[in-house]
N, C-alpha and C. Protein backbone atom coordinates (compact mmCIF):
# COMPACT_ATOMS: atom_id res chain seq x y z
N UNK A 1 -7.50 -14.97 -8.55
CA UNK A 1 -7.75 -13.55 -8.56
C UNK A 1 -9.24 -13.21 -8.58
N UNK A 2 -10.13 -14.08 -8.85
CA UNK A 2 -11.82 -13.97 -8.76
C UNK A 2 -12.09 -13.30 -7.57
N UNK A 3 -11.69 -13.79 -6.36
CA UNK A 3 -11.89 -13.29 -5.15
C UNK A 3 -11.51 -11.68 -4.51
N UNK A 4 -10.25 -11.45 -5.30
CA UNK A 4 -9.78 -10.02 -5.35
C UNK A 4 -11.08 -9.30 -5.97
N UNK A 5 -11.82 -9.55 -7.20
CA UNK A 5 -12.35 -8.57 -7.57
C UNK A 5 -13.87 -9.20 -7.04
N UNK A 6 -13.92 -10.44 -6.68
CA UNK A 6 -15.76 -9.98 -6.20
C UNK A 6 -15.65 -9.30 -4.30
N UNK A 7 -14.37 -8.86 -4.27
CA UNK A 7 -14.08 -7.95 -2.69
C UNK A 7 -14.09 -6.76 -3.44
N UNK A 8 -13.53 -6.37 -4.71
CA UNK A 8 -13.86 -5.26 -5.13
C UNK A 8 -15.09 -4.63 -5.36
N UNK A 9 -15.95 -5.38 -5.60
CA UNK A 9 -17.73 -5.36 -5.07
C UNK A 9 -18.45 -4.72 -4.22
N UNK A 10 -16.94 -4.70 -3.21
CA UNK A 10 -17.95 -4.30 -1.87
C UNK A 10 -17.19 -3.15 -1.27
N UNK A 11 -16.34 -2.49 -2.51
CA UNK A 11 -15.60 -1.70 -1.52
C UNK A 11 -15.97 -0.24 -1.39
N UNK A 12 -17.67 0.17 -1.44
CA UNK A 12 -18.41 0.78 -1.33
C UNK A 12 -19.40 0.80 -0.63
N UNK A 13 -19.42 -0.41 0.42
CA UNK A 13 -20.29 -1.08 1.12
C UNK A 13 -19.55 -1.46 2.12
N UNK A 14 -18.53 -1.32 2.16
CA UNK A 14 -17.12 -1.55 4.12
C UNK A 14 -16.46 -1.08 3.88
N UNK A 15 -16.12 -1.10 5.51
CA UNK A 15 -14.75 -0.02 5.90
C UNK A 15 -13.56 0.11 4.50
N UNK A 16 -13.11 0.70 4.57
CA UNK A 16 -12.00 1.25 3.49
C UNK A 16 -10.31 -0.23 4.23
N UNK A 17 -10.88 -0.56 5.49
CA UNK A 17 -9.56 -1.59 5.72
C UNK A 17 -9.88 -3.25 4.34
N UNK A 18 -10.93 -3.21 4.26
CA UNK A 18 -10.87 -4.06 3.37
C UNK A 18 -10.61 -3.77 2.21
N UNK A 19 -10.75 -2.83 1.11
CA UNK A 19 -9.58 -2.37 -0.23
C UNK A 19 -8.09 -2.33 0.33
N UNK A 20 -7.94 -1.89 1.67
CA UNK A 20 -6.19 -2.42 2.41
C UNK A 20 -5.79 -3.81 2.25
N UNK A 21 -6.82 -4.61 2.85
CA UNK A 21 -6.64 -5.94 3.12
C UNK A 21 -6.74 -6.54 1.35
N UNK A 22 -7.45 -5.86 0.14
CA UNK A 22 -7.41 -6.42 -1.03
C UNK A 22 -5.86 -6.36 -1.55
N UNK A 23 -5.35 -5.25 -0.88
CA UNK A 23 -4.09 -4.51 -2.29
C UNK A 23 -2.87 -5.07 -1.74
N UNK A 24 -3.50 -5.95 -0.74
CA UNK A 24 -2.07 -6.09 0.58
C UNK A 24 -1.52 -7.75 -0.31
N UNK A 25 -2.55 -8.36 -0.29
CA UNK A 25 -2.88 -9.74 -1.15
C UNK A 25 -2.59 -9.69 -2.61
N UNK A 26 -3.27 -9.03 -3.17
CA UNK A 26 -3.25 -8.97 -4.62
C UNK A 26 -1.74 -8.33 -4.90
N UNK A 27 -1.40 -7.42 -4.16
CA UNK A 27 0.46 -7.43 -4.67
C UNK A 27 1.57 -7.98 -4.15
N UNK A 28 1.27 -8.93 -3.13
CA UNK A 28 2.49 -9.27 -2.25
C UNK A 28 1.83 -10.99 -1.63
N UNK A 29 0.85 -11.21 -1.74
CA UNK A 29 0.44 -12.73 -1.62
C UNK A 29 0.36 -12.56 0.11
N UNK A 30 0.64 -11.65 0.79
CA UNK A 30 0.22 -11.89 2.26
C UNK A 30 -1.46 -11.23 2.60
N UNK A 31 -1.53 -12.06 3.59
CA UNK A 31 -2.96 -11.72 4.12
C UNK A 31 -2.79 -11.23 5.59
N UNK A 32 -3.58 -10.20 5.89
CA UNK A 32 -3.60 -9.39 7.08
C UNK A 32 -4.12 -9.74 7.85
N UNK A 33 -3.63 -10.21 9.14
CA UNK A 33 -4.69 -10.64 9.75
C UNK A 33 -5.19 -9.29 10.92
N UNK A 34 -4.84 -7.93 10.80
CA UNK A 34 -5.07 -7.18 11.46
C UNK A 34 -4.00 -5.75 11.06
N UNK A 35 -5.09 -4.32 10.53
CA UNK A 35 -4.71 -3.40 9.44
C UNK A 35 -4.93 -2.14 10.56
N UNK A 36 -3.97 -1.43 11.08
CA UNK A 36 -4.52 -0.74 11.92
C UNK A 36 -4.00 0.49 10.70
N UNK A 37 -5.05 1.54 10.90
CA UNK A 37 -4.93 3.10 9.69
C UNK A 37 -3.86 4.25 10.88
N UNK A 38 -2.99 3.84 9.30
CA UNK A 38 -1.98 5.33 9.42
C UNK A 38 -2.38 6.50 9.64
N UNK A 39 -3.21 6.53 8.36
CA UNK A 39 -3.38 8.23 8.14
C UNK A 39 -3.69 8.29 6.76
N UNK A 40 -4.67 9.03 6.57
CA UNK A 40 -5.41 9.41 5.11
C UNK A 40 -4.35 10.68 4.38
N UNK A 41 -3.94 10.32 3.52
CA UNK A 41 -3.38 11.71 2.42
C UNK A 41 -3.83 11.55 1.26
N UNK A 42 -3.57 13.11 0.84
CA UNK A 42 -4.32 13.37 0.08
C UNK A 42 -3.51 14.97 -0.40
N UNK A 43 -3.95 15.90 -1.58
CA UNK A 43 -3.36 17.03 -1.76
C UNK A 43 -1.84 17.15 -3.09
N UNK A 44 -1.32 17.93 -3.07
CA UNK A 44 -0.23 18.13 -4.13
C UNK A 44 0.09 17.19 -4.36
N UNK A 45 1.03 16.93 -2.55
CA UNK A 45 2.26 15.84 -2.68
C UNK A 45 1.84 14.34 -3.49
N UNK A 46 0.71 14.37 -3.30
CA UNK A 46 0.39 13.00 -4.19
C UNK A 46 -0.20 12.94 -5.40
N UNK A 47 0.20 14.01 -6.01
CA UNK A 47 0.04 13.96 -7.62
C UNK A 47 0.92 12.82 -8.13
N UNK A 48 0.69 12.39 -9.32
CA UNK A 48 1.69 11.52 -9.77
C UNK A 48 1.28 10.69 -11.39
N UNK A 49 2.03 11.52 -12.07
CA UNK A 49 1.78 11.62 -13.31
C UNK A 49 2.23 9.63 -14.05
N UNK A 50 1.75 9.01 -14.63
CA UNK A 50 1.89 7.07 -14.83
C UNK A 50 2.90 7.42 -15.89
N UNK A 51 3.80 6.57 -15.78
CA UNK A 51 4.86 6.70 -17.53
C UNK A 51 3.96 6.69 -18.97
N UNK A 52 2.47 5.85 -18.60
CA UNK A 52 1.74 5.99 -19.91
C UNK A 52 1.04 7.44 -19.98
N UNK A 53 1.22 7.91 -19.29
CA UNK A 53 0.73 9.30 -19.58
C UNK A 53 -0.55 9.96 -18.38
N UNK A 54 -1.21 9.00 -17.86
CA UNK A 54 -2.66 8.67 -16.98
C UNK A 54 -1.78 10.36 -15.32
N UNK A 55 -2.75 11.09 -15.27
CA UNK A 55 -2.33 11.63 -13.85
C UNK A 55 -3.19 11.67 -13.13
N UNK A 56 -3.07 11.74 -11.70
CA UNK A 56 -4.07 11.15 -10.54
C UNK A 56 -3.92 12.16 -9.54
N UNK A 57 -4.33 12.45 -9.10
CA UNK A 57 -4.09 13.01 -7.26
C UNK A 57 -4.57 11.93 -6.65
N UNK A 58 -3.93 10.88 -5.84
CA UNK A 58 -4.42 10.12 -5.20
C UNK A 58 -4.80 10.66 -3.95
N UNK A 59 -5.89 9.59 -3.09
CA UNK A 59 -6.47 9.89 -2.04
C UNK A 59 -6.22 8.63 -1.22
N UNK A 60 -5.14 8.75 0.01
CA UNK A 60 -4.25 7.36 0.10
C UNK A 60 -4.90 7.07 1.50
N UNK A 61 -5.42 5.83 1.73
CA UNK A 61 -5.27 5.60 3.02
C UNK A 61 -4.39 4.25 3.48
N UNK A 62 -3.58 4.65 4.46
CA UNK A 62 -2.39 3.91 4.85
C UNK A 62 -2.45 2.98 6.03
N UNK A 63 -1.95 2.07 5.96
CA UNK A 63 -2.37 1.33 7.08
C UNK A 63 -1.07 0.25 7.44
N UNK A 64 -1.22 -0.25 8.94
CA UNK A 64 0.17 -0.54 9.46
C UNK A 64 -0.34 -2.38 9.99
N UNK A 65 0.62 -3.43 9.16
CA UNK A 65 0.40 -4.65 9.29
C UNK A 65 1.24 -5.29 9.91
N UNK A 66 1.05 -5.30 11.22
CA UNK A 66 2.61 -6.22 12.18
C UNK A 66 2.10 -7.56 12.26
N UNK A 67 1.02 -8.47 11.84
CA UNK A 67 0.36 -9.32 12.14
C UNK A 67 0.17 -10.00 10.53
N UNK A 68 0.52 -10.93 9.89
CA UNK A 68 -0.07 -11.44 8.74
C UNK A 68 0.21 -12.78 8.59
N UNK A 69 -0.16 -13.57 6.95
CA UNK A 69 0.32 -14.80 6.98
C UNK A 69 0.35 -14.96 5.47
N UNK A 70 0.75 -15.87 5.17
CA UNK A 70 1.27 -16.19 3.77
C UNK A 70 2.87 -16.09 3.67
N UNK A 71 3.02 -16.09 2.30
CA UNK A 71 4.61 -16.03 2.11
C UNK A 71 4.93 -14.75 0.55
N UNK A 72 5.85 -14.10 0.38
CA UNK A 72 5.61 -13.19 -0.78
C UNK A 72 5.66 -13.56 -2.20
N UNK A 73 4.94 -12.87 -2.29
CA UNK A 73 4.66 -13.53 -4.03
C UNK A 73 4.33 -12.00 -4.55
N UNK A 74 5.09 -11.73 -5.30
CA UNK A 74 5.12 -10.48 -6.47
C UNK A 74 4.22 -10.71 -7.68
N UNK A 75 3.31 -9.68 -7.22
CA UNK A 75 2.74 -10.01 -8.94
C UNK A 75 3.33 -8.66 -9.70
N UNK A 76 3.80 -9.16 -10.62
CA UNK A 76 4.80 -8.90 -11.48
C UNK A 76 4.22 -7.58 -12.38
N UNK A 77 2.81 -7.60 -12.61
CA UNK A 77 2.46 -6.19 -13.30
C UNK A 77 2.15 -4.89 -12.56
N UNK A 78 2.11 -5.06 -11.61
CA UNK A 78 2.09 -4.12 -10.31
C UNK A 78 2.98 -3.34 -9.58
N UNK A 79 3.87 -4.77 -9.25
CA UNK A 79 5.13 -4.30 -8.45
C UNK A 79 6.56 -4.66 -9.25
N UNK A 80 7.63 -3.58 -8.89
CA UNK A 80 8.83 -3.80 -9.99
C UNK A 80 9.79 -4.83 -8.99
N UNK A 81 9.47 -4.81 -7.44
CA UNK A 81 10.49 -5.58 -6.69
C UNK A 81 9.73 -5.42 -5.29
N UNK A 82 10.09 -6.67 -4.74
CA UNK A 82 9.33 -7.07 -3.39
C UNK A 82 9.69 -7.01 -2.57
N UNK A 83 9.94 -6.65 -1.33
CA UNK A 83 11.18 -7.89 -0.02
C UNK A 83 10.74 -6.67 1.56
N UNK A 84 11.02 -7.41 2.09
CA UNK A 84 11.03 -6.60 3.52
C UNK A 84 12.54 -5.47 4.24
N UNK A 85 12.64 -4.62 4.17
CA UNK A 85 13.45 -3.97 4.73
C UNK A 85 13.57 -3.02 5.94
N UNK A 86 14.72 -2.79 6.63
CA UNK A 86 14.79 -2.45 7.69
C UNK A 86 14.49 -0.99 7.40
N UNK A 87 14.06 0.00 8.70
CA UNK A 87 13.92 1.45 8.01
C UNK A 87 14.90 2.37 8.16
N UNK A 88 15.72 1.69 8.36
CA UNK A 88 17.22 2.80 8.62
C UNK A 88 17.69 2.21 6.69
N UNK A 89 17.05 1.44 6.06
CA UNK A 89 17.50 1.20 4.73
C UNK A 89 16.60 0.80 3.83
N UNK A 90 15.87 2.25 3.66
CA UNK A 90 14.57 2.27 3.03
C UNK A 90 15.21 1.93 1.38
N UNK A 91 14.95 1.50 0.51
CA UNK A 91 15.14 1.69 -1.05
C UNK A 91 14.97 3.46 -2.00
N UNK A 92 16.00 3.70 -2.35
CA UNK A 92 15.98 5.08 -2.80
C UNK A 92 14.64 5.01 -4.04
N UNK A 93 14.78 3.74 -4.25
CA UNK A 93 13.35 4.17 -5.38
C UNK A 93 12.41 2.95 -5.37
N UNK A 94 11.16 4.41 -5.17
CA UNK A 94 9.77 3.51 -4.26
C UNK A 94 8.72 4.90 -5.31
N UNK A 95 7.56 4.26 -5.15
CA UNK A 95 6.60 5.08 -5.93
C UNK A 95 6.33 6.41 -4.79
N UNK A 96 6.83 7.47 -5.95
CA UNK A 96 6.61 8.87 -5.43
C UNK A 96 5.19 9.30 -4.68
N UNK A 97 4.37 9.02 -4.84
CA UNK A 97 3.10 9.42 -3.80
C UNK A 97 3.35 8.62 -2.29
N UNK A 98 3.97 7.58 -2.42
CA UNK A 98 4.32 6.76 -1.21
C UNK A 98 5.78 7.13 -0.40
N UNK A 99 6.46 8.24 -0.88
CA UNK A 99 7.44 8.47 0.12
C UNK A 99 7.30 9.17 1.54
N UNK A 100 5.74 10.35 1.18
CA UNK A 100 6.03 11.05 2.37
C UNK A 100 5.17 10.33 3.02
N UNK A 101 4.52 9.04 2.74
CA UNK A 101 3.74 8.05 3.97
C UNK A 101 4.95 7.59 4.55
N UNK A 102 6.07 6.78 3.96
CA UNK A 102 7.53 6.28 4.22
C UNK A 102 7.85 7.53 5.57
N UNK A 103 8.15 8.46 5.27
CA UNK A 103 8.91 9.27 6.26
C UNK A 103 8.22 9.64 7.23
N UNK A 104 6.97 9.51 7.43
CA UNK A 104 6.03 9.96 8.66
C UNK A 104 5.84 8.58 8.94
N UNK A 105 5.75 7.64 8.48
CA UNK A 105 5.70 6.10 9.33
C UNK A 105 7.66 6.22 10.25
N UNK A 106 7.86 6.46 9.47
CA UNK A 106 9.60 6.44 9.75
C UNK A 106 10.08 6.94 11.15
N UNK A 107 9.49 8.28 11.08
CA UNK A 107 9.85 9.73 12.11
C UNK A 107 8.46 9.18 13.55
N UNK A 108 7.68 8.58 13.13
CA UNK A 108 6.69 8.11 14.25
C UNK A 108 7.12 6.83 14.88
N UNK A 109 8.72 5.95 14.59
CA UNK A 109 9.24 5.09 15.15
C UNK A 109 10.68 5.00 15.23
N UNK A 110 11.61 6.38 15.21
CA UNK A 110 12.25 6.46 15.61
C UNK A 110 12.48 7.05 17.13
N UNK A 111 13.30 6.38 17.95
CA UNK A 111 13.07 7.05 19.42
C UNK A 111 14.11 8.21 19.92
């Protein structure tokens, strides 16, 4: 994990795809080999109050990985459950600031 945070170093100094390429690794053990950007949100919908009490308006930028390598590995204080799914069978429960990225990735690949 040294390497996660001396990339955190620099994530004021490059593109914003590399904090993508950090969070992609550090919660799921895959590495990107190519992060193309969704779309920046930001506003109400992504308020989101932490069970410890902490509230945020996040400022999200999203990004789309058809290209990677590694194998999954959950780190366990981060994420509650891991796995790849199809999008006609999204999981009813996913972190609330991340649904309406879910449904506009969704509605931009259905034909």
């Amino acid at each position: 994990m040294n390497h996660i945070m001396e990339l955190r170093k620099l994530v004021y100094t490059r593109p914003l795809v590399i904090p993508g390429a950090c969070e992609l690794f550090e919660e799921t053990g895959l590495t990107a080999k190519h992060l193309q950007l969704l779309n920046v949100y930001s506003g109400n919908d992504f308020y989101y109050k932490y069970p410890h009490g902490d509230k945020v308006y996040n400022v999200i930028s999203a990004y789309v990985c058809r290209e990677y390598r590694g194998t999954l590995i959950q780190d366990v204080e981060e994420v509650a459950a891991l796995k790849f799914f199809r999008l006609d069978n999204v999981p009813g429960r996913i972190n609330p600031p991340e649904h309406p990225i879910l449904l506009e990735f969704i509605a931009s690949h259905q034909s």
